[in-house]
Protein backbone atom coordinates (compact mmCIF):
# COMPACT_ATOMS: atom_id res chain seq x y z
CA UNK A 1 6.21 -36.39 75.39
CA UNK A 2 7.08 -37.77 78.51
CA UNK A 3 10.09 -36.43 80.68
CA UNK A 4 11.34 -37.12 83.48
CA UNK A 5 12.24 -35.00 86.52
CA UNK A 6 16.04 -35.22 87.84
CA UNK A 7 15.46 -32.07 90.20
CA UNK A 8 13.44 -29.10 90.91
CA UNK A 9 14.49 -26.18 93.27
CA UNK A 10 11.71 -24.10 94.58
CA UNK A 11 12.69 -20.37 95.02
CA UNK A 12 12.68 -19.02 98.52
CA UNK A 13 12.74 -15.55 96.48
CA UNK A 14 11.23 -15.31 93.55
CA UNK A 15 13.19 -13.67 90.61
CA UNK A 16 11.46 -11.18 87.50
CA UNK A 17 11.89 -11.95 83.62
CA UNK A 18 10.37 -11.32 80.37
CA UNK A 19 9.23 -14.07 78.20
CA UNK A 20 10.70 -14.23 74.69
CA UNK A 21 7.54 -15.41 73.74
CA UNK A 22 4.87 -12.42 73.50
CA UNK A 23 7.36 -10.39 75.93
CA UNK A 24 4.64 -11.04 78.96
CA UNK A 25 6.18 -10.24 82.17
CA UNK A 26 7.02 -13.11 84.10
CA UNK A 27 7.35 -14.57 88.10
CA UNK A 28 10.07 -17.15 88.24
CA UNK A 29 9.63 -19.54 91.36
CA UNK A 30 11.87 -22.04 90.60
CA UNK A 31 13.85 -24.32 88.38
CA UNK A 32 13.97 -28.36 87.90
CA UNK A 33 16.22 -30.34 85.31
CA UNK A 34 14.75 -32.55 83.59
CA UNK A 35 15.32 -35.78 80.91
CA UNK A 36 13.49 -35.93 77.74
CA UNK A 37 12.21 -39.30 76.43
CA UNK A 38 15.80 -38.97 73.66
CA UNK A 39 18.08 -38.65 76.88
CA UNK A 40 18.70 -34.79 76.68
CA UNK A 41 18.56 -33.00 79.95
CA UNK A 42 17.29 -29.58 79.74
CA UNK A 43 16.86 -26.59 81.94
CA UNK A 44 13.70 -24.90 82.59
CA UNK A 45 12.27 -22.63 84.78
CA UNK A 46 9.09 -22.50 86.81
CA UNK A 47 6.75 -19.46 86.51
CA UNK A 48 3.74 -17.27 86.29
CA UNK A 49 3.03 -15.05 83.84
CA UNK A 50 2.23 -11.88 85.68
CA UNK A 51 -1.85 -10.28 85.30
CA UNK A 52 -2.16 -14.42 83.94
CA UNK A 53 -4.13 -16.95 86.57
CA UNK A 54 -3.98 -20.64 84.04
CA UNK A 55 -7.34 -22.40 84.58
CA UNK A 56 -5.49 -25.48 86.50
CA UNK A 57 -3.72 -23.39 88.93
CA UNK A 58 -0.22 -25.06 87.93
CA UNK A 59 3.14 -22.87 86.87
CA UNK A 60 4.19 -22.71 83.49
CA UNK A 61 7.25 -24.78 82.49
CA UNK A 62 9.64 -22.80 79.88
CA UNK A 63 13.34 -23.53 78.64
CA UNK A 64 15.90 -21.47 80.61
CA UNK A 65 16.80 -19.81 77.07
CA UNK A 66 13.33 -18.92 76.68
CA UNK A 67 13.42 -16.46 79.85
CA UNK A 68 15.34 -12.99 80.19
CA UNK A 69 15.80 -12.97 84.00
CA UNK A 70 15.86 -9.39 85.08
C-alpha cells in the first residue's frame, strides 16, 4: 500500500506509551500525517519498542489510536 507523507515532526523530547498491541512499552520520537492510496489522511506516530532493536534499524510506524501516550 503506498502512502504518501504530508508531514513528519521529529520529537526534540521523546514521549512514553504502551502499545495496544501486546502492551510492549514504547519510545515515541515523533509523528508524520500521512495520505493513503483511498485519500484518507491518518495520524501515526513514530517509535521504538523499548528492550526491541528491528533488524533494519528503522522506527515503527503505528496509528495514533493504537498508542496510550503516558
Amino acid at each position: 500500500m503506498e502512502q504518501t507523507v504530508l508531514s513528519q515532526t521529529d520529537y526534540t523530547e521523546t514521549k512514553t506509551g504502551i502499545s495496544n498491541f501486546g502492551g510492549d512499552p514504547v519510545t515515541i520520537i515523533g509523528e508524520r500525517l500521512v495520505r493513503l492510496p483511498n485519500d484518507v489522511e491518518v495520524e501515526q506516530y513514530l517509535y521504538h519498542i523499548v528492550g526491541h532493536t528491528p533488524e533494519n534499524g528503522q522506527p515503527f510506524v503505528g496509528l495514533k489510536a493504537n498508542i496510550i501516550v503516558d
